[in-house]
N, C-alpha and C. Protein backbone atom coordinates (compact mmCIF):
# COMPACT_ATOMS: atom_id res chain seq x y z
N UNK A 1 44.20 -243.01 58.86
CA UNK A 1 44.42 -242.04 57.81
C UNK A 1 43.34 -240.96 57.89
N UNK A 2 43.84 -239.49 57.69
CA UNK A 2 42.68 -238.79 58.09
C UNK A 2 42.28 -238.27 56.68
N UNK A 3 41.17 -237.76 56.19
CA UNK A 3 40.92 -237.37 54.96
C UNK A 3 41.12 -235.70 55.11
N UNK A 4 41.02 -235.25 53.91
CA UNK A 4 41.27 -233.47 53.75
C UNK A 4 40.18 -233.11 54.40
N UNK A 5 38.56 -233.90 54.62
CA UNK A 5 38.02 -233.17 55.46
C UNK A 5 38.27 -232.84 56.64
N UNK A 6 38.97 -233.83 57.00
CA UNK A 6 38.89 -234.33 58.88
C UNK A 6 40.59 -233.08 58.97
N UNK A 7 41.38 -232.82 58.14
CA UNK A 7 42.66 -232.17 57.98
C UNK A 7 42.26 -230.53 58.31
N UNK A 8 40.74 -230.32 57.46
CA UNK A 8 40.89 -228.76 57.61
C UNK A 8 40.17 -228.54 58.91
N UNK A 9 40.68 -227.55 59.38
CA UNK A 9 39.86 -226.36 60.25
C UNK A 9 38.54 -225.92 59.89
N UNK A 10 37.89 -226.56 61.40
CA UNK A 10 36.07 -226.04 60.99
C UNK A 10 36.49 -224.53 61.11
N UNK A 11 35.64 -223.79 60.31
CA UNK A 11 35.61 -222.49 59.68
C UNK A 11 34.12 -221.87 60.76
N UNK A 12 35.04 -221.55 61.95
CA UNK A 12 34.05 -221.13 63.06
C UNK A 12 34.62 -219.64 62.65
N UNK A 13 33.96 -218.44 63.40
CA UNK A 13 34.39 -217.17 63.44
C UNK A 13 35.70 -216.94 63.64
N UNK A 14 36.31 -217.24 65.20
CA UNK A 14 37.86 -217.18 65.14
C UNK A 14 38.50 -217.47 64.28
N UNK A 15 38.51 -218.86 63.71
CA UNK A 15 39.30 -219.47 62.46
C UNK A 15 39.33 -218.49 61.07
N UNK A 16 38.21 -217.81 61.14
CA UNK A 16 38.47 -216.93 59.82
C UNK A 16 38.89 -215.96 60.19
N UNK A 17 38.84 -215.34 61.23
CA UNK A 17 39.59 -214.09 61.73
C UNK A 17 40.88 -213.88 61.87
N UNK A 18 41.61 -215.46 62.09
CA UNK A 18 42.85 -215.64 62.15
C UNK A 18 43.62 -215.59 61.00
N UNK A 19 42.77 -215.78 60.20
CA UNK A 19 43.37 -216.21 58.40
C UNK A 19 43.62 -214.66 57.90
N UNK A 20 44.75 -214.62 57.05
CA UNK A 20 45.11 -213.25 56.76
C UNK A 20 43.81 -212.92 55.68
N UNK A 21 44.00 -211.54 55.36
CA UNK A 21 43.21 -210.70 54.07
C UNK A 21 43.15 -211.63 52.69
N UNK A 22 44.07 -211.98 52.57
CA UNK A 22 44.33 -212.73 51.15
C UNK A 22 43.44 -214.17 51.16
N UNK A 23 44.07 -214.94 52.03
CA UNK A 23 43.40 -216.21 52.32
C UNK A 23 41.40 -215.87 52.57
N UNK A 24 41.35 -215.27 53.31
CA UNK A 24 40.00 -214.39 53.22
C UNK A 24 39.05 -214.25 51.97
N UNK A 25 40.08 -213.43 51.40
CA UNK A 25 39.63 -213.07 50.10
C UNK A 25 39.49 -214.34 48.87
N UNK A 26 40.60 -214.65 48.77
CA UNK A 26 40.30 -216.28 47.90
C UNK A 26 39.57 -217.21 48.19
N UNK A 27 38.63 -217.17 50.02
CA UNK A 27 38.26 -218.14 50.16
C UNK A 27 36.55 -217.61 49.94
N UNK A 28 36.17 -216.35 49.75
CA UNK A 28 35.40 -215.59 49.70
C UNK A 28 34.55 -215.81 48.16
N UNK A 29 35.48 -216.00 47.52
CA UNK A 29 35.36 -216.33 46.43
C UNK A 29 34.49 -217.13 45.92
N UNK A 30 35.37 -218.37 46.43
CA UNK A 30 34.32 -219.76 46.54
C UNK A 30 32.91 -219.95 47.08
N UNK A 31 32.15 -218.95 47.66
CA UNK A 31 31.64 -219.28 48.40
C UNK A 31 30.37 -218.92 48.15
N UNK A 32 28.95 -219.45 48.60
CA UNK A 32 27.86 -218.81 47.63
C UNK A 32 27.34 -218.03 48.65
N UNK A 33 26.34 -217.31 48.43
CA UNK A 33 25.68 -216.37 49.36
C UNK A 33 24.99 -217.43 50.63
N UNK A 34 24.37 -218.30 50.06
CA UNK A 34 23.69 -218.90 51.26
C UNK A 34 22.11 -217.82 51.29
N UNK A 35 21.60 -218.39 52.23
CA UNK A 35 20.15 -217.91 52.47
C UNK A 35 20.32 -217.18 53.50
N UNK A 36 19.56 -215.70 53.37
CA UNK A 36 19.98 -214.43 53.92
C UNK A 36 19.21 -215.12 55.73
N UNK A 37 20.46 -214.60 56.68
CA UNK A 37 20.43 -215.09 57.84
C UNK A 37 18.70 -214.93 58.80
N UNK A 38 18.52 -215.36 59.81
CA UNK A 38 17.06 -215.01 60.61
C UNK A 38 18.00 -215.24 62.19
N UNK A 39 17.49 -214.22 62.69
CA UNK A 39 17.67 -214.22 64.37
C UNK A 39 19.26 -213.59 64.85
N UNK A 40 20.02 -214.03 65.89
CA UNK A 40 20.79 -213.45 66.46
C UNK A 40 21.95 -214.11 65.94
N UNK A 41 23.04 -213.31 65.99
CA UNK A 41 24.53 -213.81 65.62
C UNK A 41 25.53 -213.27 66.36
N UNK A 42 26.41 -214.00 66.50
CA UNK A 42 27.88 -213.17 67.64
C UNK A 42 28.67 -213.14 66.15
N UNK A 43 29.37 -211.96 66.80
CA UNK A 43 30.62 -211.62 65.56
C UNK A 43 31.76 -211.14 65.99
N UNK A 44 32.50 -211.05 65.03
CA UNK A 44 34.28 -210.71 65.28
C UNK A 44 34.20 -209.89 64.12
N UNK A 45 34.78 -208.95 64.17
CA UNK A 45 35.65 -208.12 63.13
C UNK A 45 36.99 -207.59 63.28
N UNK A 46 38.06 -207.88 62.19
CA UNK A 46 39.15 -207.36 62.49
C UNK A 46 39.12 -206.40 61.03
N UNK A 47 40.46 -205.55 61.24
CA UNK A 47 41.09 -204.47 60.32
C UNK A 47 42.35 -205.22 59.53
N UNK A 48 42.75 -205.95 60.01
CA UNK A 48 43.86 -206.50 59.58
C UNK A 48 44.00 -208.25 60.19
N UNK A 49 42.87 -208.80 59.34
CA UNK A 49 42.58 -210.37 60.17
C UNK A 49 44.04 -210.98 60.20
N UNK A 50 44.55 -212.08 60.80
CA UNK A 50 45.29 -212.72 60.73
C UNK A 50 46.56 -211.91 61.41
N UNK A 51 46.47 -210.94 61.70
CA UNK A 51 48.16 -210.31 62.19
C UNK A 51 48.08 -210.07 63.57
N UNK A 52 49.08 -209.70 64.08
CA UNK A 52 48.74 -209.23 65.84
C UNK A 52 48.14 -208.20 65.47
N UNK A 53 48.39 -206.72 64.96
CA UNK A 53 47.25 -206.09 64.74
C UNK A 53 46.37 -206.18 64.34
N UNK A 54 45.61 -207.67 63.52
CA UNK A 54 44.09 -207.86 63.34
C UNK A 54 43.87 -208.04 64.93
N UNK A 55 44.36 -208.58 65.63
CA UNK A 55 43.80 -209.15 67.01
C UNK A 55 43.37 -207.69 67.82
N UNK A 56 44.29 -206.61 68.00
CA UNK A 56 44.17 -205.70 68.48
C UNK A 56 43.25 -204.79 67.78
N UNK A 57 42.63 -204.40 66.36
CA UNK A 57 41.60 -204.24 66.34
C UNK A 57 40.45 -205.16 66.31
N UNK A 58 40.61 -206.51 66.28
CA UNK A 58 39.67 -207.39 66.60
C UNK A 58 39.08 -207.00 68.42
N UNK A 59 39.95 -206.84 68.78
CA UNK A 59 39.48 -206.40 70.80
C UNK A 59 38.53 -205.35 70.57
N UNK A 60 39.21 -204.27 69.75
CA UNK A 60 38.64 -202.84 69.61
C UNK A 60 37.30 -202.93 69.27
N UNK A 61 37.60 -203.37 68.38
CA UNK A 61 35.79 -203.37 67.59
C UNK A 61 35.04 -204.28 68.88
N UNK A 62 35.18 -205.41 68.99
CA UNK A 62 34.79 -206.22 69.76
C UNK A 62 34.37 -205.43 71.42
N UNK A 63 34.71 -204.46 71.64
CA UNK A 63 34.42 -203.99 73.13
C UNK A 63 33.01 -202.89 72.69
N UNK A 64 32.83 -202.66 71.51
CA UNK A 64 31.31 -202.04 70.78
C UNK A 64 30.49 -202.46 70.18
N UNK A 65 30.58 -203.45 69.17
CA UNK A 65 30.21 -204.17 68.56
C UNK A 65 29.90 -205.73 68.67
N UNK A 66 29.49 -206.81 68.96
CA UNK A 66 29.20 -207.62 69.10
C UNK A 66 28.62 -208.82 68.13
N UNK A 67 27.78 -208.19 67.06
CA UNK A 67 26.98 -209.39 66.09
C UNK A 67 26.03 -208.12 65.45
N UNK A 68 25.21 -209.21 64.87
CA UNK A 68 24.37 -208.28 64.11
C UNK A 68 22.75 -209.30 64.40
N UNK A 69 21.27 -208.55 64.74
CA UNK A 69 20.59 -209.09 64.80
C UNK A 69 19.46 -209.40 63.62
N UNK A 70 19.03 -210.53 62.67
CA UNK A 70 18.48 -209.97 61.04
C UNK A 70 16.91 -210.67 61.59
N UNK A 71 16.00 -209.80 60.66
CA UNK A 71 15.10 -210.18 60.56
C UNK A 71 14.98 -210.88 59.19
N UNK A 72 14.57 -211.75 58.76
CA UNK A 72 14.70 -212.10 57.39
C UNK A 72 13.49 -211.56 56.63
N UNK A 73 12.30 -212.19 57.37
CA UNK A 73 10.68 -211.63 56.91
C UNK A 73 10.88 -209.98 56.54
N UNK A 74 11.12 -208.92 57.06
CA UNK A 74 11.04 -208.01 56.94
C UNK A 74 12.62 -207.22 56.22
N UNK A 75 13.17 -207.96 56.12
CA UNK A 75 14.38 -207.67 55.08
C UNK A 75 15.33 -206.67 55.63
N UNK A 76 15.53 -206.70 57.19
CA UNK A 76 16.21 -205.77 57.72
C UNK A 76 17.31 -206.50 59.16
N UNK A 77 17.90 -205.15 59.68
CA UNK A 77 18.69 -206.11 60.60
C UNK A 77 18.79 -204.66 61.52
N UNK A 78 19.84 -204.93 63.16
CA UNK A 78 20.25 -204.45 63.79
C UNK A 78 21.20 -205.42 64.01
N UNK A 79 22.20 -204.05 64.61
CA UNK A 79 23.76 -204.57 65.32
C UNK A 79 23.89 -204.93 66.83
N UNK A 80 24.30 -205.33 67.26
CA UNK A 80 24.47 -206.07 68.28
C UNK A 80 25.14 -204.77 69.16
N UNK A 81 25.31 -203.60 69.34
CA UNK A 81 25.98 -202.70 70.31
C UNK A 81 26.35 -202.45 72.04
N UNK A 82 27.26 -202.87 72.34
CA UNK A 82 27.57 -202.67 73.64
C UNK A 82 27.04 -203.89 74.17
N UNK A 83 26.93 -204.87 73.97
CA UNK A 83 26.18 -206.22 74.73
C UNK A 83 24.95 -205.83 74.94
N UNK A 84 24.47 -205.11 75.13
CA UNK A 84 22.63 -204.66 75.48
C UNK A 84 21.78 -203.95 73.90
N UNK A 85 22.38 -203.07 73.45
CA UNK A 85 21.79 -202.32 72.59
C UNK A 85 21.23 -202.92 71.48
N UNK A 86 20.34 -203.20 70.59
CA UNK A 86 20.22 -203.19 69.36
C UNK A 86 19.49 -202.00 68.75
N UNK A 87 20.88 -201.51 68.07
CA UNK A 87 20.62 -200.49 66.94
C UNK A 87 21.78 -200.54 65.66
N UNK A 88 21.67 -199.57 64.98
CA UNK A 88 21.84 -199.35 63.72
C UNK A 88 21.12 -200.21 62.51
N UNK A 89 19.92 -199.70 62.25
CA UNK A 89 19.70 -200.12 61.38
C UNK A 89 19.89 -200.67 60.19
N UNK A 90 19.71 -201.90 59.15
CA UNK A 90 20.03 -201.59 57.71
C UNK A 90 19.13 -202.80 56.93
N UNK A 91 19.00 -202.17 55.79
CA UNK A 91 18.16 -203.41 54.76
C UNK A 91 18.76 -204.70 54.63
N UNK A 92 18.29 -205.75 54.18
CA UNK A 92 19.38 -206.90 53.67
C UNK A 92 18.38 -207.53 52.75
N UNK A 93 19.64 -207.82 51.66
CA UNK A 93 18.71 -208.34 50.82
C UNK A 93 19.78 -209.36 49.80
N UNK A 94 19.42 -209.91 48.75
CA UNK A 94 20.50 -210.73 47.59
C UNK A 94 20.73 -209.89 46.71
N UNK A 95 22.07 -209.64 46.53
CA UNK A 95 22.37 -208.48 45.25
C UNK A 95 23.68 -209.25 44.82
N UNK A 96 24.36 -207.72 44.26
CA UNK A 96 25.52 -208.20 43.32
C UNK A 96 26.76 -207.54 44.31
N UNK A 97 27.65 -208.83 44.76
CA UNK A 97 29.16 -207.92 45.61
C UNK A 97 29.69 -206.98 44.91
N UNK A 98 30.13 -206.65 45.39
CA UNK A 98 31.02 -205.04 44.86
C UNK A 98 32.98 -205.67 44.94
N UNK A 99 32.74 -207.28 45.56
CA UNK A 99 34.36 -207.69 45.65
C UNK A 99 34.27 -208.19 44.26
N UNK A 100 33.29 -209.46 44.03
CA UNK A 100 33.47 -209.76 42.43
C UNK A 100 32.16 -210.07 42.09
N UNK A 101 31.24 -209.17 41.67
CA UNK A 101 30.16 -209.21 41.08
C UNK A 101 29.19 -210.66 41.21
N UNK A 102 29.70 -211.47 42.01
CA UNK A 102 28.32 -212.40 41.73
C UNK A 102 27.86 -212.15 43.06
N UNK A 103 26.63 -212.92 43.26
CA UNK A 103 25.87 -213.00 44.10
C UNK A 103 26.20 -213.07 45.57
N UNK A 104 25.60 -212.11 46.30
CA UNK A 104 25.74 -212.17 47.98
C UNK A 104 24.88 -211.91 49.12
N UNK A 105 24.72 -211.67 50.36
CA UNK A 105 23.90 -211.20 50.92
C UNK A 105 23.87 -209.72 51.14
N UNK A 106 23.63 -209.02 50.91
CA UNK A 106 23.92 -207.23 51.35
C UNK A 106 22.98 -207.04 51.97
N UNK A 107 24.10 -206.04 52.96
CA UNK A 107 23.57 -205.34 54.40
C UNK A 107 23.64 -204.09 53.79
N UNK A 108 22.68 -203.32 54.24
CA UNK A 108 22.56 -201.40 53.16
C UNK A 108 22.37 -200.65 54.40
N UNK A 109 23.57 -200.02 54.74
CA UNK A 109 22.73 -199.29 56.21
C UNK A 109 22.39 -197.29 54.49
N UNK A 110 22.61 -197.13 53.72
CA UNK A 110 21.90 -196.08 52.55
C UNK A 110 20.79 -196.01 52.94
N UNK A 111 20.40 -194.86 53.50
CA UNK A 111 18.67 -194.82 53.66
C UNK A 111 17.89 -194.71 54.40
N UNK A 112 18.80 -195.52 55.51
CA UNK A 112 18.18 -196.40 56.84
C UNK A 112 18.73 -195.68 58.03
N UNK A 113 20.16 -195.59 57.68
CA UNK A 113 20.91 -195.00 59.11
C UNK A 113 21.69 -194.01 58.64
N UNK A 114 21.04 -192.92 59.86
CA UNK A 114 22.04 -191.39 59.34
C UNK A 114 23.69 -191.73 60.09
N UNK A 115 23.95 -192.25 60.88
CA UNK A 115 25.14 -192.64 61.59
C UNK A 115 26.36 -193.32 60.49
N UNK A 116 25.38 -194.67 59.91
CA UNK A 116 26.54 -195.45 59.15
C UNK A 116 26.12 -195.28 57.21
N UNK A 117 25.16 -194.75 56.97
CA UNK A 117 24.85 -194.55 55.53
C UNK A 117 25.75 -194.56 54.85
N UNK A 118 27.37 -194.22 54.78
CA UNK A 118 28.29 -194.32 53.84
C UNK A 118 28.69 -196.05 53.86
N UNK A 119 27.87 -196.74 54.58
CA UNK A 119 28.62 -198.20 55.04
C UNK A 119 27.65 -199.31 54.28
N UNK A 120 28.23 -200.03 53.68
CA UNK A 120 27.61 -201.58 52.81
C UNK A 120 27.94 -202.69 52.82
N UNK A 121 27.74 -203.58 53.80
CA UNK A 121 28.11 -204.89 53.70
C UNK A 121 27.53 -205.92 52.98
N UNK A 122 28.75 -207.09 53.25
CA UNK A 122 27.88 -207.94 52.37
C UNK A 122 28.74 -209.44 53.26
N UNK A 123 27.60 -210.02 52.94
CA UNK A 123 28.44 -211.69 53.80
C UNK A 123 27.97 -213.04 52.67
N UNK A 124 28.66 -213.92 52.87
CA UNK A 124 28.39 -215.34 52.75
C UNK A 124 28.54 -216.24 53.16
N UNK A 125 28.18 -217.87 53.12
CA UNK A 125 28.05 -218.51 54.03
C UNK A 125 29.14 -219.37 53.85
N UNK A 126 30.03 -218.90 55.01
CA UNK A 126 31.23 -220.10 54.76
C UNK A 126 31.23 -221.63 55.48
N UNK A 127 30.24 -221.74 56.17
CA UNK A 127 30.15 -222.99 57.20
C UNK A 127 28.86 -222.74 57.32
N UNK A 128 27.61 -223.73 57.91
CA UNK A 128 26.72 -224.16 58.47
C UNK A 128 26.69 -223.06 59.64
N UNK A 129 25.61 -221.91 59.65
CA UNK A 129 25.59 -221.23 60.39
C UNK A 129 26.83 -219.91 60.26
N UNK A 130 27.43 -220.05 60.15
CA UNK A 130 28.90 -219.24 59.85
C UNK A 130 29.02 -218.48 58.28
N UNK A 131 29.07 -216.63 57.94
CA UNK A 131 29.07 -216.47 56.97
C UNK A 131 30.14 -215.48 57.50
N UNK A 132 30.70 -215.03 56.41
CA UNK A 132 32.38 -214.68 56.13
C UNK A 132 31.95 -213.18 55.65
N UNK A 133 32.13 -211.61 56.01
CA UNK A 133 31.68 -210.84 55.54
C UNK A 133 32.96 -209.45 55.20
N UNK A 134 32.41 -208.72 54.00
CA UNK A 134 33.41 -207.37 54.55
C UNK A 134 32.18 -205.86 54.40
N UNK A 135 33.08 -205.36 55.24
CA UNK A 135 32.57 -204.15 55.31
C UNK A 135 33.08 -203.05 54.44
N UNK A 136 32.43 -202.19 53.53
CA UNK A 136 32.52 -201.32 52.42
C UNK A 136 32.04 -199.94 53.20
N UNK A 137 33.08 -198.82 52.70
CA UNK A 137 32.87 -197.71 52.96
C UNK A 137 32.45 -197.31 51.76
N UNK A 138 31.75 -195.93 51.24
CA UNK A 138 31.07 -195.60 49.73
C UNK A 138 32.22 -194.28 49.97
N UNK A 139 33.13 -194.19 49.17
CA UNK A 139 34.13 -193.29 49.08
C UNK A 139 34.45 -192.62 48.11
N UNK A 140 34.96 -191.21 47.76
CA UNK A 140 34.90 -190.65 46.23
C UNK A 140 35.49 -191.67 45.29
N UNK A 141 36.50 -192.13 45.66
CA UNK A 141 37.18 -193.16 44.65
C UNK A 141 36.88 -194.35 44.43
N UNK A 142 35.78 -194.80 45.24
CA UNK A 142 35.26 -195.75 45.12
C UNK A 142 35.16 -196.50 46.39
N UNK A 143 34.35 -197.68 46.47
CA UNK A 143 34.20 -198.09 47.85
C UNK A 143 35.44 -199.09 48.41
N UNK A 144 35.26 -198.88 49.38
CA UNK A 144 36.79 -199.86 50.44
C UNK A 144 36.11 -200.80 51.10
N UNK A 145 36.93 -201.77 51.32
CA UNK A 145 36.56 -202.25 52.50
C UNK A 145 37.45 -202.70 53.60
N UNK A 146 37.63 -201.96 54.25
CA UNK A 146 38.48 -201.69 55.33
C UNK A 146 38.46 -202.39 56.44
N UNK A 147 37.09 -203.36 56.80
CA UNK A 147 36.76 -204.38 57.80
C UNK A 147 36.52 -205.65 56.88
N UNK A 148 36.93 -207.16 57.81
CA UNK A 148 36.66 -208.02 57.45
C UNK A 148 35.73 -208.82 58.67
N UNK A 149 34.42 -209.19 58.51
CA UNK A 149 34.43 -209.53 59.69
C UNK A 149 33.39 -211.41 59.14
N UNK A 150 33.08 -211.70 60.64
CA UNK A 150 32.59 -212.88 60.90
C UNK A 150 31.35 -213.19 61.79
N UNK A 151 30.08 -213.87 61.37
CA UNK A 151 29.04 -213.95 62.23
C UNK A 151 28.56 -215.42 61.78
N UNK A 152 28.59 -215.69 63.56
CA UNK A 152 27.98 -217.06 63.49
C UNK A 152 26.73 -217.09 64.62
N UNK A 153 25.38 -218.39 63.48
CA UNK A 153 24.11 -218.28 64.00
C UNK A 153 23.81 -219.34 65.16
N UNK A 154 25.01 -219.77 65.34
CA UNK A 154 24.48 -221.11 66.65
C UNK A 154 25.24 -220.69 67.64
N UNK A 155 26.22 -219.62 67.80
CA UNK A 155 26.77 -219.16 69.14
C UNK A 155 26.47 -217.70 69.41
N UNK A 156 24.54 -218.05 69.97
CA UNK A 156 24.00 -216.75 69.99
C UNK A 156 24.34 -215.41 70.61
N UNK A 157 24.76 -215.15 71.21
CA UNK A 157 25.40 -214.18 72.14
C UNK A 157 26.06 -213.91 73.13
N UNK A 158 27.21 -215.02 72.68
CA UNK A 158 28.38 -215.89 73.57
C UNK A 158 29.22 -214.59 73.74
């Protein structure tokens, strides 16, 4: 007999990438911030997780983007760019989500980076090592978030 643990899907990066917006979002919910990340992470981001077109901008992003690298001590991070690069700067720190007001990790590139400054993320920890994130544009009508993405800390730069 297997139990509901042994039933669900470990909640690695792919696995959440596969899961549509909705499922995403409700599972986002649940979930607490966790302790703001230290060191290197591989990531996935899609536009539309879970569909053949999440996959196809999942490639897209994925052929520029890679992970994100955080310092924790110093409250900042870089992106993982082109497999070699680390740049784009941004703060990180514990604040309030902008999906439903409680507690999360936020990424602030405001301040930091003239490139992505309209851009605010925020993640949490959906698995051991594994936090579940979206990406926010700062827009007249208010902010979007138009990316959903995924970074995990034990598959360093797979």
């Amino acid at each position: 007999m297997t139990t509901a643990t042994e039933a669900a899907p470990a909640l690695t990066t792919a696995a959440l990438m596969s899961m549509s917006r909705a499922e995403l979002e409700t599972l986002y919910k649940t979930l607490a911030p966790g302790p703001i990340p230290d060191g290197e992470s591989y990531g996935l981001a899609s536009a539309a997780p879970g569909t053949p077109a999440g996959r196809a901008s999942q490639a897209f992003f994925g052929l520029c983007w890679q992970g994100k690298v955080f310092d924790r001590a110093a409250g900042r991070l870089l992106n993982k760019i082109l497999g070699v690069a680390r740049a784009v700067p941004a703060k990180v720190f514990v604040g309030e989500s902008w999906f439903d007001g409680r507690p999360a990790v936020i990424i602030d590139y405001k301040g930091v980076s003239l490139l992505c400054r309209p851009v605010r993320d925020e993640i949490r920890l959906a698995a051991p090592d594994v936090y579940l994130g979206f990406a926010y544009l700062r827009l007249p009508g208010g902010p979007k978030a138009p990316l959903l993405f995924a970074l995990d800390f034990a598959r360093r730069g797979a």
